[in-house]
C-alpha atoms as a PDB file:
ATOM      1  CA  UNK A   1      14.167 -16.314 -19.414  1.00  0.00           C
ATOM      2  CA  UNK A   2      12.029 -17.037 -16.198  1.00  0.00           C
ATOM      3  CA  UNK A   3       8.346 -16.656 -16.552  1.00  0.00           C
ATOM      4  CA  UNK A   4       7.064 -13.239 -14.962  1.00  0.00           C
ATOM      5  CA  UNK A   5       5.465 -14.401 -12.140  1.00  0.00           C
ATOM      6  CA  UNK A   6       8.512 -16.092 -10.680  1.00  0.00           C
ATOM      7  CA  UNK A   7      10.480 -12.749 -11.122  1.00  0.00           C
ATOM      8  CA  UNK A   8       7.491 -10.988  -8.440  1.00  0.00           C
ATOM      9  CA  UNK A   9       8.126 -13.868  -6.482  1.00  0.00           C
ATOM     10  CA  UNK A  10      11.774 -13.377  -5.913  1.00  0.00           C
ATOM     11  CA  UNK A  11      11.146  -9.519  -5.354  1.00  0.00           C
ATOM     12  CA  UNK A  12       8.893  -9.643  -2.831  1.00  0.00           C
ATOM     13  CA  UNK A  13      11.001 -10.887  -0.236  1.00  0.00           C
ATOM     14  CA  UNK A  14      14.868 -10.454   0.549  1.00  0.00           C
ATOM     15  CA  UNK A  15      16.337 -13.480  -0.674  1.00  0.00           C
ATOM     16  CA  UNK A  16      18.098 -15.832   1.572  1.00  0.00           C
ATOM     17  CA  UNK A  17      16.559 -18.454   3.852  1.00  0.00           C
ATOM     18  CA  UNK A  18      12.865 -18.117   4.676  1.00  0.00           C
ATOM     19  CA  UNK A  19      13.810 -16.508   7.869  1.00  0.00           C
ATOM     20  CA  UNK A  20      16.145 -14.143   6.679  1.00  0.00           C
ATOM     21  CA  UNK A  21      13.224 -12.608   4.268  1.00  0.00           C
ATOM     22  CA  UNK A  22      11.297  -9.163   4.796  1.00  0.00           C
ATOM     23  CA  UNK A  23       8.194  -8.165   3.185  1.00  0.00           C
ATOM     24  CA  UNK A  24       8.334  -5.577   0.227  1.00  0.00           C
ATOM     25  CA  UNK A  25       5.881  -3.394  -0.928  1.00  0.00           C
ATOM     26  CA  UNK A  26       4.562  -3.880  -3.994  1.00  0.00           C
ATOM     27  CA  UNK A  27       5.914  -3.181  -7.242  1.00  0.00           C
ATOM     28  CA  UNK A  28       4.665   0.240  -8.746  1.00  0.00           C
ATOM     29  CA  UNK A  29       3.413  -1.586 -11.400  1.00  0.00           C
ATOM     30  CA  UNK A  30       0.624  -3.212  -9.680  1.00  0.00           C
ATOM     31  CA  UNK A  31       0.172  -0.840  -7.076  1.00  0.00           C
ATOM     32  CA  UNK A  32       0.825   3.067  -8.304  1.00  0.00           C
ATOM     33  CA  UNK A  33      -0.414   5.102  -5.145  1.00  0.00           C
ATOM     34  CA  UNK A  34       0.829   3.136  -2.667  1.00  0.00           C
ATOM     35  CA  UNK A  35       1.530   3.151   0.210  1.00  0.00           C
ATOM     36  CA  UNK A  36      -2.167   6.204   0.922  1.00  0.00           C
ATOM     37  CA  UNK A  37      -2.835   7.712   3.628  1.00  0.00           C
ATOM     38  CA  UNK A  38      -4.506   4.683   5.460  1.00  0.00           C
ATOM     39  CA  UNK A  39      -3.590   1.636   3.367  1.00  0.00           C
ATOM     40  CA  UNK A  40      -0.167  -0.465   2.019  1.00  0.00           C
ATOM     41  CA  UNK A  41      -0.184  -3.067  -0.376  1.00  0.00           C
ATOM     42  CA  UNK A  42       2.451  -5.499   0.037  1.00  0.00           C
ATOM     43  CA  UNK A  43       3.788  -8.740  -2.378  1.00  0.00           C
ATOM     44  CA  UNK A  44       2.482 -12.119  -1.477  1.00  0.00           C
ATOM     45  CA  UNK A  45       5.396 -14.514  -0.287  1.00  0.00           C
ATOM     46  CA  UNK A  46       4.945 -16.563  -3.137  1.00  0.00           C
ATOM     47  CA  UNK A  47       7.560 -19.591  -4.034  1.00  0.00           C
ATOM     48  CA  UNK A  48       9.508 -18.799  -0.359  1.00  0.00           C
ATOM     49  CA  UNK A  49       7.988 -20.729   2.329  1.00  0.00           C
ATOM     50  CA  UNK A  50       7.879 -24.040  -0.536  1.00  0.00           C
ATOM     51  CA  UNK A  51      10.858 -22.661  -2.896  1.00  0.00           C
ATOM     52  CA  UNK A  52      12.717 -25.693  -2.882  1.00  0.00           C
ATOM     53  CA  UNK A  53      10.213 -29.086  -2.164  1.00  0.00           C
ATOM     54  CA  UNK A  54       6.150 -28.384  -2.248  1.00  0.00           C
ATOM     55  CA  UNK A  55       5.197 -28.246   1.753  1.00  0.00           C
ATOM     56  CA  UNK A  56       2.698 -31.583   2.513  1.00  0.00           C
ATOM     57  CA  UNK A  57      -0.615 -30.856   4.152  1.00  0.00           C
ATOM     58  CA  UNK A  58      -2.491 -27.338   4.298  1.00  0.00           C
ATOM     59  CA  UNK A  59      -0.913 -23.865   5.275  1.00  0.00           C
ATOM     60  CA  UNK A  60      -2.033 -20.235   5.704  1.00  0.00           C
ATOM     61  CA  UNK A  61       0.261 -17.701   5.568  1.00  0.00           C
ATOM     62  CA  UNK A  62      -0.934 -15.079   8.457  1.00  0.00           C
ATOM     63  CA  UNK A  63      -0.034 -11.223   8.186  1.00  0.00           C
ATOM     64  CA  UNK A  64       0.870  -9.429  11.246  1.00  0.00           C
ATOM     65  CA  UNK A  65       0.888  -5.534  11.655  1.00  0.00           C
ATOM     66  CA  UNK A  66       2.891  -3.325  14.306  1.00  0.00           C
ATOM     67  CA  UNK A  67       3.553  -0.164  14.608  1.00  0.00           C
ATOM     68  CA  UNK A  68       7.408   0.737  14.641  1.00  0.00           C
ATOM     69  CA  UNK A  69       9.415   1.416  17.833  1.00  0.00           C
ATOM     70  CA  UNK A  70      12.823   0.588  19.084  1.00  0.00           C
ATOM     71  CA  UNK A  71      11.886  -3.002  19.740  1.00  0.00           C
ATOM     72  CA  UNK A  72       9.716  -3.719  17.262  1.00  0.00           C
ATOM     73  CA  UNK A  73      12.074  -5.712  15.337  1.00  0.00           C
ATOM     74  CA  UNK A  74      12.271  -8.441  17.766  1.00  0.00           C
ATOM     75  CA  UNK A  75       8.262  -8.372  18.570  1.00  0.00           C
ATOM     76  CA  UNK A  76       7.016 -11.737  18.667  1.00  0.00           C
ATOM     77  CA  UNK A  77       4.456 -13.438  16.841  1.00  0.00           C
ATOM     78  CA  UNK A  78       4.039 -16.613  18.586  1.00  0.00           C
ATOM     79  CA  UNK A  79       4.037 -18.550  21.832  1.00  0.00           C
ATOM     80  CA  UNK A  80       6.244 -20.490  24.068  1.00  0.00           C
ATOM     81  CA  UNK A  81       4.588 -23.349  22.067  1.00  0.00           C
ATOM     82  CA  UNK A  82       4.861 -21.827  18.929  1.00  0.00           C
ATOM     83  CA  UNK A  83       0.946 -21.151  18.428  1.00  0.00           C
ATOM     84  CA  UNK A  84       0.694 -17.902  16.898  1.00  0.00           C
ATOM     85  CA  UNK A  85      -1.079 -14.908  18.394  1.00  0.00           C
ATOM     86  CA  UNK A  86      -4.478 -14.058  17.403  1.00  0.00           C
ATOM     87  CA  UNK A  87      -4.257 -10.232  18.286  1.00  0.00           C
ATOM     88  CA  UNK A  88      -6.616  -8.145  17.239  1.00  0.00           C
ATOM     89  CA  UNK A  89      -6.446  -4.700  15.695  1.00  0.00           C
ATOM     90  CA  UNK A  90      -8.471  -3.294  18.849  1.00  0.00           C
ATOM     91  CA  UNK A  91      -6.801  -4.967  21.469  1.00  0.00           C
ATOM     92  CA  UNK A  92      -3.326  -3.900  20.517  1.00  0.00           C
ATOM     93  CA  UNK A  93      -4.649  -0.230  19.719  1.00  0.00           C
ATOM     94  CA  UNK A  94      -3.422  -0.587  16.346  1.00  0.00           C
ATOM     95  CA  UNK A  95      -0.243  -2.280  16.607  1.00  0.00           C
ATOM     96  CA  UNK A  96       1.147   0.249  18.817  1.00  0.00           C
ATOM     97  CA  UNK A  97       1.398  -2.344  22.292  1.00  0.00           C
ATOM     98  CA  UNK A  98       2.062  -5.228  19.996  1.00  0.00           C
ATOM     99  CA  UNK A  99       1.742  -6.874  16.383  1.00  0.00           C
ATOM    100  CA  UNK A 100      -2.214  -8.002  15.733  1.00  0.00           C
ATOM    101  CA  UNK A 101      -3.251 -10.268  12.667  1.00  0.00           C
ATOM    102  CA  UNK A 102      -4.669  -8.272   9.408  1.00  0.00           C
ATOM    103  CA  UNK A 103      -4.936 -10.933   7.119  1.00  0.00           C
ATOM    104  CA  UNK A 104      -4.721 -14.355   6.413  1.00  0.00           C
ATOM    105  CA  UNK A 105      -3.997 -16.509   2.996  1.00  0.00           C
ATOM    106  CA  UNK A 106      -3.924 -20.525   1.951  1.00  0.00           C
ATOM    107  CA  UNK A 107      -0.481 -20.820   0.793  1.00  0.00           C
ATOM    108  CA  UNK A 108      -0.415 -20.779  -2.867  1.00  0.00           C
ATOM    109  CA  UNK A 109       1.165 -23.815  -4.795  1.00  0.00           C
ATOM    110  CA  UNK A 110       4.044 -22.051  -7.139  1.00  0.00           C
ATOM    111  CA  UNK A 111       2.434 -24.246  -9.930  1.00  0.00           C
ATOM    112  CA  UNK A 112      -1.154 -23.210  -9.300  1.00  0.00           C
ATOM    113  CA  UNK A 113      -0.007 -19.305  -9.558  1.00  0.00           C
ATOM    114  CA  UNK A 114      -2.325 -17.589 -12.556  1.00  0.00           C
ATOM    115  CA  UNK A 115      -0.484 -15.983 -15.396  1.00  0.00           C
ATOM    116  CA  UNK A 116       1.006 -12.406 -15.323  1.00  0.00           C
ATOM    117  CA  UNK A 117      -0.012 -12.230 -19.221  1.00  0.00           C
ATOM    118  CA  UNK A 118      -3.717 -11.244 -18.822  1.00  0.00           C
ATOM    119  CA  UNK A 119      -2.924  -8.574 -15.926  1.00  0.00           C
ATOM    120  CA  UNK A 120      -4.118  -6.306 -18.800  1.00  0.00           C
ATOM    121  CA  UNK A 121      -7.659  -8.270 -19.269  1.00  0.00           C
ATOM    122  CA  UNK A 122     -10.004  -6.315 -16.825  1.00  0.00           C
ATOM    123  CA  UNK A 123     -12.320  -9.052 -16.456  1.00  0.00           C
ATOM    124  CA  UNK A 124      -8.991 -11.273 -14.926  1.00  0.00           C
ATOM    125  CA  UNK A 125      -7.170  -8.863 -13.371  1.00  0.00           C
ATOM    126  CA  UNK A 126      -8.566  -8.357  -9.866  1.00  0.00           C
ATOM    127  CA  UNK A 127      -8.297 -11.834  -9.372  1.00  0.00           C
ATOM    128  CA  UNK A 128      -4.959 -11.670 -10.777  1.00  0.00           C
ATOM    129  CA  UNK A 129      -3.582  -9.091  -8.348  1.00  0.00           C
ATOM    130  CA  UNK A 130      -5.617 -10.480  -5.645  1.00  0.00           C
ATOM    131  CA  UNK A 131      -3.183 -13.960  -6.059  1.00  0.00           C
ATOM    132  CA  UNK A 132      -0.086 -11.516  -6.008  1.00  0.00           C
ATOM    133  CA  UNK A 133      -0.923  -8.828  -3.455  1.00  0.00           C
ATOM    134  CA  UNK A 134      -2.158  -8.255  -0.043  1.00  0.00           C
ATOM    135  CA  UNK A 135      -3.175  -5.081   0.935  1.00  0.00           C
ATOM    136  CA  UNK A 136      -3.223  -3.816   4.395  1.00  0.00           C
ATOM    137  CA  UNK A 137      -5.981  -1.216   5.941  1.00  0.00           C
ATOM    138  CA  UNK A 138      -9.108  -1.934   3.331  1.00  0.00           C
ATOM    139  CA  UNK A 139     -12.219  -2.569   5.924  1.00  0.00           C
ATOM    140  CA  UNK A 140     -12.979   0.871   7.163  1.00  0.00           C
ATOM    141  CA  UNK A 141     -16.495  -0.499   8.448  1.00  0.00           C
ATOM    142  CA  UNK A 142     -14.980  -3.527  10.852  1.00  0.00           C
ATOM    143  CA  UNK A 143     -14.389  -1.417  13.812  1.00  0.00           C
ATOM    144  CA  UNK A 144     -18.317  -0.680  14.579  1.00  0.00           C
ATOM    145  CA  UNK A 145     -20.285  -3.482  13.188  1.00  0.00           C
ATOM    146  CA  UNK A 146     -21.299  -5.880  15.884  1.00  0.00           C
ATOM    147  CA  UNK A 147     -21.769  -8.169  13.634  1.00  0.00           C
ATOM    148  CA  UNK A 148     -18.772  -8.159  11.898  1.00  0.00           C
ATOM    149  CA  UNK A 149     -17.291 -11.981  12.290  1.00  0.00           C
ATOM    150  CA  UNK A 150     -13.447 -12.656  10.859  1.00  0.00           C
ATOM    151  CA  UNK A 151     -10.593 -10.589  10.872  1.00  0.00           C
ATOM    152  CA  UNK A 152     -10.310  -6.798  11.470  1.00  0.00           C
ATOM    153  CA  UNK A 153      -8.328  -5.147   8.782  1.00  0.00           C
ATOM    154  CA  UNK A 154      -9.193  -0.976   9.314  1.00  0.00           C
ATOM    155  CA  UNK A 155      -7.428   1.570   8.022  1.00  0.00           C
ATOM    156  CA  UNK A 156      -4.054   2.594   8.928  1.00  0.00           C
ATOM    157  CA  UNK A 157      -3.113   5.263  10.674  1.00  0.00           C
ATOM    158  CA  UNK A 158      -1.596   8.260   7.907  1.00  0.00           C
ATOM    159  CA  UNK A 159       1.673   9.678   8.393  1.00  0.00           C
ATOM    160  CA  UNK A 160       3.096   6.892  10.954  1.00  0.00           C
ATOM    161  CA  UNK A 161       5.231   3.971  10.554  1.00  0.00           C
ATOM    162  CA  UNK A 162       4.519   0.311  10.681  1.00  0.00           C
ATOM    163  CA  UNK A 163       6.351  -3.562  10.143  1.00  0.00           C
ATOM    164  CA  UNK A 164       5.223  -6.657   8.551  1.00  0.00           C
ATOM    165  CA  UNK A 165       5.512  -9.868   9.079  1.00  0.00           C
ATOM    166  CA  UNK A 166       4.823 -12.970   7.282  1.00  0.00           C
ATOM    167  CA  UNK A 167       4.226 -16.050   9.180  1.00  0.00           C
ATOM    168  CA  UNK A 168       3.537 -19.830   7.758  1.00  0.00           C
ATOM    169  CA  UNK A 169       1.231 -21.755   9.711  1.00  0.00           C
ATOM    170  CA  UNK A 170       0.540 -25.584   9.466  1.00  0.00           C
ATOM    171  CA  UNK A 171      -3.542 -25.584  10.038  1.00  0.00           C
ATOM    172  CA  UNK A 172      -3.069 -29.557  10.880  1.00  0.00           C
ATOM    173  CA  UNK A 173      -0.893 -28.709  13.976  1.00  0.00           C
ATOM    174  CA  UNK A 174      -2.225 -25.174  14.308  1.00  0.00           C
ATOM    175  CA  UNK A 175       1.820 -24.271  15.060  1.00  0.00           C
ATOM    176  CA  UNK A 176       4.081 -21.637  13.255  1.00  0.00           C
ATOM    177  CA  UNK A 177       5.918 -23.826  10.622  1.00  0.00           C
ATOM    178  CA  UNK A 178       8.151 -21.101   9.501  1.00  0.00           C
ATOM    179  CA  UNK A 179       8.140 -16.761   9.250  1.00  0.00           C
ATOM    180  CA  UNK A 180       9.520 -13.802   7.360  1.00  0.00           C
ATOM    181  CA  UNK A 181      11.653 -11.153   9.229  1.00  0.00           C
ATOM    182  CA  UNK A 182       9.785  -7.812  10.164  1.00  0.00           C
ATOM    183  CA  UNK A 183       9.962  -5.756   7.289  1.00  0.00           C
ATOM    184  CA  UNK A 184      12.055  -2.621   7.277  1.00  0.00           C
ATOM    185  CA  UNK A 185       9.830   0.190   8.106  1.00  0.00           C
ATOM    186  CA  UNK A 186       6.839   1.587   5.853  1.00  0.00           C
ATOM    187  CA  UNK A 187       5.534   4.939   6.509  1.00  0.00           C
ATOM    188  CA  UNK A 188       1.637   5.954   5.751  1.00  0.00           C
ATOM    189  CA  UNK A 189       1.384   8.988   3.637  1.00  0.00           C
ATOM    190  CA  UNK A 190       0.802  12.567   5.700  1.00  0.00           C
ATOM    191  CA  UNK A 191      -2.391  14.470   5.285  1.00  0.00           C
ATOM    192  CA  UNK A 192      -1.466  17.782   3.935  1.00  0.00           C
ATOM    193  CA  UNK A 193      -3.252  20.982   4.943  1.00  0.00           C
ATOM    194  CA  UNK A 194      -5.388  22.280   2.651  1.00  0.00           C
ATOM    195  CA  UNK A 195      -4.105  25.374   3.304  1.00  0.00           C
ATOM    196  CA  UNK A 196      -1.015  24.635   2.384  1.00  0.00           C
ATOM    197  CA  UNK A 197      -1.502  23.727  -0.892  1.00  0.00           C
ATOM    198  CA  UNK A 198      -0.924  26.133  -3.435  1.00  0.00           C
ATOM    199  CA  UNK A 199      -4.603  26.092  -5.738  1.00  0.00           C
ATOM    200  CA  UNK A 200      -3.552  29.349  -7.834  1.00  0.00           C
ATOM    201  CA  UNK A 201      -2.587  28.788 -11.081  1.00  0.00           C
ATOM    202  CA  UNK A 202      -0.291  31.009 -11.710  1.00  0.00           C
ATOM    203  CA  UNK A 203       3.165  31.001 -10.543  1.00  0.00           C
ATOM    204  CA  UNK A 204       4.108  33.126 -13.737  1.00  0.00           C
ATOM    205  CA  UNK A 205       6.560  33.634 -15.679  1.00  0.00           C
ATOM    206  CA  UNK A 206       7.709  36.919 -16.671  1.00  0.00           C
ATOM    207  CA  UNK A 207       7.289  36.508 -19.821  1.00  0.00           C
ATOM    208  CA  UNK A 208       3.340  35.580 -18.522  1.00  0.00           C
ATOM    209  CA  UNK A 209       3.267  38.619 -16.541  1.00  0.00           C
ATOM    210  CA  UNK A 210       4.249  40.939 -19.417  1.00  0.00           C
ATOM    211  CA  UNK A 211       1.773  39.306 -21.971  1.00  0.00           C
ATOM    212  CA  UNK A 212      -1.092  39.447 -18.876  1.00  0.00           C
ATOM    213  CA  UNK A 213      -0.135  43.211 -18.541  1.00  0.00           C
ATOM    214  CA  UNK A 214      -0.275  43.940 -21.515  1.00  0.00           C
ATOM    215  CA  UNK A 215      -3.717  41.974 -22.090  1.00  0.00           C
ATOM    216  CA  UNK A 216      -5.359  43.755 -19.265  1.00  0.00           C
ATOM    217  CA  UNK A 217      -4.393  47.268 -20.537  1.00  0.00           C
ATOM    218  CA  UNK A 218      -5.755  46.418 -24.078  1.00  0.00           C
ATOM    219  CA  UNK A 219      -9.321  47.350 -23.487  1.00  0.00           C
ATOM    220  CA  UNK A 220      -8.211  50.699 -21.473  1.00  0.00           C
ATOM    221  CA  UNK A 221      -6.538  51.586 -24.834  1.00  0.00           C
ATOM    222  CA  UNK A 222      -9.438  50.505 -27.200  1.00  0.00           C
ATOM    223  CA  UNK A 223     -11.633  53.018 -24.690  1.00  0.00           C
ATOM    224  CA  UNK A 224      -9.522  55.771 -24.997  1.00  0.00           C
ATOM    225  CA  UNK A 225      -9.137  55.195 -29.366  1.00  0.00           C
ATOM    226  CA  UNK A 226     -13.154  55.054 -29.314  1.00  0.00           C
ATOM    227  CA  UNK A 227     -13.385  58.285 -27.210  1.00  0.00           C
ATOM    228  CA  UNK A 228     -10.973  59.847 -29.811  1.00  0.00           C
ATOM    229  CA  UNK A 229     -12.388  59.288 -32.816  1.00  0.00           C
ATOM    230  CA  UNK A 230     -15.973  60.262 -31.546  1.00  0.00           C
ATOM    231  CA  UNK A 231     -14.098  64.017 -30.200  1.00  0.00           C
ATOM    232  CA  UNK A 232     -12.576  64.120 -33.785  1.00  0.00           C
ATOM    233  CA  UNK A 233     -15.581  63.646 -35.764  1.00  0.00           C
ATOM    234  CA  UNK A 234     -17.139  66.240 -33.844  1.00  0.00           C
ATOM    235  CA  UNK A 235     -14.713  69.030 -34.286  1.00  0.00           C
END
């Protein structure tokens, strides 16, 4: 049987050829409430970009963030001469006139991966999941520090759709060496009303109501026993 880690591997992205892969969020084991409101936590593309010879020199893997729309799926990450965008969060208004960067990874070596087995030690298992997942949305200060240098990740926006896209950059050249499809889309969980939400605890059954009834009327009876046995004792 395959070690764990390379079963994540090949579900986080559609198998196929590295350019016929989408991202996929991440498994509920790792990630339970996900996607929230503002953030989505997708699987690393780990063992795709170098599944079948290890890639020479050093690569990032860049993460790129748009909104979804009817052309989305062809939005373009990249150059006439293949240098990828550097769009920020703020200039593309949050993905919604184009795809902006939101994160950016070294390429992992599939050897070099840490063990699944400890996932369960707490004192390993941030940096565990941190080698697995990326999650999108986590800086919610970014936005107004001035003196915020590197990229912008702030929250996404709730209830709205958006597309990922994984793309492998050679740092040497500086030029897209390879990319992921846009990922089908994920939608941000809706904010719901507090009034809508339903905070008695009741909803009883009848059997509930009968017993509650009958509860309620229990003193009214004791009351009216008391008052008779005080009129009898008197006659």
């Amino acid at each position: 049987m395959p070690p764990l880690w390379v079963l994540l591997a090949l579900g986080c992205l559609r198998l196929g050829s590295s350019v016929n892969l989408q991202p996929q969020l991440a498994s509920v084991t790792f990630a339970t409430n996900n996607p929230t409101l503002t953030t989505v936590a997708l699987e690393k593309p780990l063992c795709m970009f170098d599944s079948s010879v290890p890639l020479p020199g050093t690569y990032e893997v860049y993460l790129y963030v748009l909104v979804d729309s009817a052309s989305s799926r062809n939005a373009s990450v990249q150059d006439s001469t293949m240098t990828p965008f550097s769009s920020t969060f703020q200039q593309t208004e949050g993905g919604r006139t184009g795809p902006y960067k939101a994160a950016a990874f070294d390429l992992t070596p599939c050897s070099d991966l840490p063990s699944l087995d400890a996932v369960g030690d707490v004192s390993q298992a941030s940096e565990i999941l941190n080698a697995y997942l990326v999650r999108v949305g986590t800086n919610a200060t970014c936005l107004f520090d001035p003196n915020f240098q590197g990229l912008c990740n702030p929250p996404l926006s709730a209830a709205t759709e958006y597309r990922f896209k994984f793309v492998l950059v050679n740092m040497s050249t500086g030029l897209v060496q390879d990319q992921t499809l846009w990922s089908d889309p994920i939608c941000t969980h809706r904010l719901i009303p507090y009034s809508s939400i339903d905070t008695w605890p009741g909803r009883r059954s009848g059997g509930m109501i009968v017993i509650t009834s009958i509860l309620g009327s229990l003193p009214f009876l004791l009351l009216v026993g008391f008052a008779g046995s005080i009129v009898l004792s008197l006659m």
